[in-house]
C-alpha atoms as a PDB file:
ATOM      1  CA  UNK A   1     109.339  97.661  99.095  1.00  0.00           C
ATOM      2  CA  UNK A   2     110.201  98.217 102.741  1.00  0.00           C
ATOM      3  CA  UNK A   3     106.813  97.696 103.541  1.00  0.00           C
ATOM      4  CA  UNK A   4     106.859  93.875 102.669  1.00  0.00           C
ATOM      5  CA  UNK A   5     110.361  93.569 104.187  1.00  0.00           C
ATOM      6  CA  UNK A   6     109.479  94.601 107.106  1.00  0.00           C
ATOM      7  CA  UNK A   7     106.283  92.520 107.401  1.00  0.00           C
ATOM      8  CA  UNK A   8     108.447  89.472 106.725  1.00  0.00           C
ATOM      9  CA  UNK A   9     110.595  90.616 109.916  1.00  0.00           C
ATOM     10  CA  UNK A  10     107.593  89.886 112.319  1.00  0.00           C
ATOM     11  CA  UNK A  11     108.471  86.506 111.361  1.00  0.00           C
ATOM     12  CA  UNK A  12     111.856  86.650 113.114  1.00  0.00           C
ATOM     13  CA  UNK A  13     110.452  87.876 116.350  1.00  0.00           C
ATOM     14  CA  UNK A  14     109.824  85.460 118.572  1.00  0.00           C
ATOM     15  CA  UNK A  15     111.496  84.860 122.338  1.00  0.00           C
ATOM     16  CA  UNK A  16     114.259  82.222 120.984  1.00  0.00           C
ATOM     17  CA  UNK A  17     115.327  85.498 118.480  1.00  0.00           C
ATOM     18  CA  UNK A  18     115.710  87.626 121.749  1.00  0.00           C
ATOM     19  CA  UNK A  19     117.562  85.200 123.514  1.00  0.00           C
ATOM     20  CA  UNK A  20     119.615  84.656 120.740  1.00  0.00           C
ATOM     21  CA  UNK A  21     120.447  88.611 120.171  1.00  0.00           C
ATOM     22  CA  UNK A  22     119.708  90.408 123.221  1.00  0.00           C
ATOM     23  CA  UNK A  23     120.310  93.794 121.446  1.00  0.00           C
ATOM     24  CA  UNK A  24     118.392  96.814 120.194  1.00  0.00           C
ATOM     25  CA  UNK A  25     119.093  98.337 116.542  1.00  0.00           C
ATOM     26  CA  UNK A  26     118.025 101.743 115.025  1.00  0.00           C
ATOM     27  CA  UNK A  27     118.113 101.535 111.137  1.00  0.00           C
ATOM     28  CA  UNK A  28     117.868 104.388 109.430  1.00  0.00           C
ATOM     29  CA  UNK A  29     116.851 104.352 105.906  1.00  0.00           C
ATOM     30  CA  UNK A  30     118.121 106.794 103.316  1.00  0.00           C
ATOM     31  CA  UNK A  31     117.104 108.068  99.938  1.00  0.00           C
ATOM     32  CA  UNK A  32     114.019 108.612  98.255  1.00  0.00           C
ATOM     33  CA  UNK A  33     111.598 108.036 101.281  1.00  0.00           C
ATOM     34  CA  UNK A  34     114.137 108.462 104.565  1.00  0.00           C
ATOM     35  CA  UNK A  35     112.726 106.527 107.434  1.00  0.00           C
ATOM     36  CA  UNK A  36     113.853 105.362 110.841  1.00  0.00           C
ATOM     37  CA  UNK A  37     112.813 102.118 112.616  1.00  0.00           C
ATOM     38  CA  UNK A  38     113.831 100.773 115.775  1.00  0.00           C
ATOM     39  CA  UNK A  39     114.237  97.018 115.861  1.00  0.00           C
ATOM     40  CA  UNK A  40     114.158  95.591 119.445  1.00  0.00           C
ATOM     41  CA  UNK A  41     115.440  92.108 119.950  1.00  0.00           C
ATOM     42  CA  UNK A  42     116.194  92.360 123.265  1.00  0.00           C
ATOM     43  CA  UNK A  43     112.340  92.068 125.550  1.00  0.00           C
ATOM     44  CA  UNK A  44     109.937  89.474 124.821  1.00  0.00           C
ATOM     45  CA  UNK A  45     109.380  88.251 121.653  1.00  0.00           C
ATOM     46  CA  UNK A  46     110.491  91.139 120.021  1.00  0.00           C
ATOM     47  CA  UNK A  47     109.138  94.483 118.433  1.00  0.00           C
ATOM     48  CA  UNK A  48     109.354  96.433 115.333  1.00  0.00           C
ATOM     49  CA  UNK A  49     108.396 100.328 115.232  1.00  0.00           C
ATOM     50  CA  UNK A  50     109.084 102.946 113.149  1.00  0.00           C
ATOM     51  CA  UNK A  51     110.290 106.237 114.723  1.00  0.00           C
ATOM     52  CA  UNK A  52     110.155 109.999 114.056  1.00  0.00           C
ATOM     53  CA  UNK A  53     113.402 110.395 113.088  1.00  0.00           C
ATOM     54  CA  UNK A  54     117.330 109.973 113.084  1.00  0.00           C
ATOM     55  CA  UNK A  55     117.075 111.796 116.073  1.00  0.00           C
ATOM     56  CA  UNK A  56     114.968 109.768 117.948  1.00  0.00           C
ATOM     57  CA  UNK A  57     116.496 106.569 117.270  1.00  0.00           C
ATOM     58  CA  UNK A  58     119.819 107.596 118.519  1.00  0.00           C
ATOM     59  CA  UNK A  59     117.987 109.440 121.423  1.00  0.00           C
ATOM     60  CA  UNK A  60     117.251 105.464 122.399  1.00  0.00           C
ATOM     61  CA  UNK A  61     120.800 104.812 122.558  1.00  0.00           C
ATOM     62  CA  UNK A  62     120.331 101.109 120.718  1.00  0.00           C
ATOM     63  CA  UNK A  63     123.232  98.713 120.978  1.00  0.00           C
ATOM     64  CA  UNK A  64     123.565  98.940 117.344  1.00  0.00           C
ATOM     65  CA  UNK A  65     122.804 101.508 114.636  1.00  0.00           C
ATOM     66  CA  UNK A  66     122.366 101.068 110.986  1.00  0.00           C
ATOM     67  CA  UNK A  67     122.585 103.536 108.383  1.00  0.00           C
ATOM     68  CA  UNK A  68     121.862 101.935 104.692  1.00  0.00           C
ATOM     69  CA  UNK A  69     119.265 103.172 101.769  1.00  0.00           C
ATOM     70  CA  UNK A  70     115.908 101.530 101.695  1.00  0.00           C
ATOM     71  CA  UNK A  71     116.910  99.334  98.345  1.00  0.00           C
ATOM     72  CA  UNK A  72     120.104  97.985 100.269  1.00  0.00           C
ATOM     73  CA  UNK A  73     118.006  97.381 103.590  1.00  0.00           C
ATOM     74  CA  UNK A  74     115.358  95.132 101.802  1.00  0.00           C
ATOM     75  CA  UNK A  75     117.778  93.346 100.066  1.00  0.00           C
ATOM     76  CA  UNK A  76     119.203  92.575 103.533  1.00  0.00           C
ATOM     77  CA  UNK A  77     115.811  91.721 105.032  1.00  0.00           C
ATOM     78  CA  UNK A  78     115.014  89.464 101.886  1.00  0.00           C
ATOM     79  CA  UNK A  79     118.384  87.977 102.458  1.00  0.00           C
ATOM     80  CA  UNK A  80     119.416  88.993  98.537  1.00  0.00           C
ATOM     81  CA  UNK A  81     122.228  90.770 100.148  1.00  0.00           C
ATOM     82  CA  UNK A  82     124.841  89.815 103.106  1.00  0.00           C
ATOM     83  CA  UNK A  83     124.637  92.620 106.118  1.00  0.00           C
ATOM     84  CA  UNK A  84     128.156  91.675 106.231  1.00  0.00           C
ATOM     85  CA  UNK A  85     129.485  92.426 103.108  1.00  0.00           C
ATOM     86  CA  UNK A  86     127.183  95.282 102.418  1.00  0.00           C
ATOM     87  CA  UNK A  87     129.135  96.055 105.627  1.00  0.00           C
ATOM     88  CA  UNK A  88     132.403  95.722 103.724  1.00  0.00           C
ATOM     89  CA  UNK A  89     132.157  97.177 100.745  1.00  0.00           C
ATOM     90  CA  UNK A  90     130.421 100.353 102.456  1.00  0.00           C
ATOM     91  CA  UNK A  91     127.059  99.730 101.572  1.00  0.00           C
ATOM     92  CA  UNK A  92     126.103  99.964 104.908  1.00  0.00           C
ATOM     93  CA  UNK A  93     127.136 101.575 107.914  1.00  0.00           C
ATOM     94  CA  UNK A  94     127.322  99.881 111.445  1.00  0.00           C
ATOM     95  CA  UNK A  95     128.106 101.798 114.800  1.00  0.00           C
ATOM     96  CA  UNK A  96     127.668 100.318 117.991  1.00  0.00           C
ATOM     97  CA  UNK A  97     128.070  96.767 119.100  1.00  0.00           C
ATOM     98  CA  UNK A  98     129.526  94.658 115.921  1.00  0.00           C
ATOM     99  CA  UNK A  99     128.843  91.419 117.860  1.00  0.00           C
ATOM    100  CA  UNK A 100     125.048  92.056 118.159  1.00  0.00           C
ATOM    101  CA  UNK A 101     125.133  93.142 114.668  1.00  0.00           C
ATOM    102  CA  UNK A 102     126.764  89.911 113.555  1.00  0.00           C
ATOM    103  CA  UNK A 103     124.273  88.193 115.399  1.00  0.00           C
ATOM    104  CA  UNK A 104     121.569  89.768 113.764  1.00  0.00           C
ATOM    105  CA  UNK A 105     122.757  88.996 110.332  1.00  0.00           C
ATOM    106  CA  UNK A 106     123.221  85.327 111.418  1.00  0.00           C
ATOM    107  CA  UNK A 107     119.525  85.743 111.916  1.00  0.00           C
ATOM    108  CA  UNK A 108     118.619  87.071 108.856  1.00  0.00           C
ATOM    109  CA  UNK A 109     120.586  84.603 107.750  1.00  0.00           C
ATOM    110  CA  UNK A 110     118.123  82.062 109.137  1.00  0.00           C
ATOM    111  CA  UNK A 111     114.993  84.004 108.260  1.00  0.00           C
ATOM    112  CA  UNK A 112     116.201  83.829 104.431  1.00  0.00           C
ATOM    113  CA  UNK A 113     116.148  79.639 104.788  1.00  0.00           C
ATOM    114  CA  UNK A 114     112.557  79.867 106.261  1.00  0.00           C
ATOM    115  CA  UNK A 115     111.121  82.109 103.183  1.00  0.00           C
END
C-alpha cells in the first residue's frame, strides 16, 4: 500500500537527491483513502510529510503538483509504472514545473535500480 511506498521513498532522500532536484511536490492521492503529502527535495536531505489536505498542499505553493490515485502513485514509487507515461496517457496529472517533475521521475527511476 502507500504506506510501504512511501517508506521506500526515505531511501531517495539524501543531499545528492536535493541537489539533483531542487524542487518541492504536493501529491495528492485520490480514491478510496484520499491523502495529500508534500514531498520536499529541495532543503537538506530531504523530507516527506503528509498534509491536511488538497488545500494545504497548494497553500505551499510547491514547484510541482501531482494529482494521481493511490494504486497509480505506488506503482510509480515502486517503479512498476513510468511517471511519464502515466503522465501521457492521463493517468496522472502534473501542474507546475515539468522539468522538476522530469527530474523526479529520473529519480524514481534510479530508486527502482536500487530495490
Amino acid at each position: 500500500g502507500l504506506d510501504a511506498a512511501i517508506a521506500k521513498l526515505g531511501g531517495m532522500f539524501d543531499e545528492s537527491a536535493v541537489k539533483s532536484v531542487k524542487a518541492t511536490f504536493v501529491a495528492i492521492i485520490t480514491g478510496d483513502s484520499p491523502s495529500t503529502c508534500l514531498i520536499n527535495l529541495k532543503d537538506g536531505s530531504g523530507s516527506y510529510k503528509k498534509l491536511d489536505s488538497a488545500e494545504e498542499g497548494t497553500a505551499l505553493k510547491p514547484n510541482v503538483q501531482f494529482t494521481v490515485t493511490e494504486e497509480n502513485f505506488v506503482k510509480m514509487l515502486g517503479g512498476k509504472m513510468n511517471a511519464t507515461q502515466a503522465f501521457m496517457t492521463g493517468k496522472l496529472k502534473v501542474k507546475g514545473d515539468m522539468g522538476a517533475a522530469m527530474k523526479f521521475d529520473a529519480l524514481l527511476q534510479k530508486l527502482k535500480a536500487k530495490l
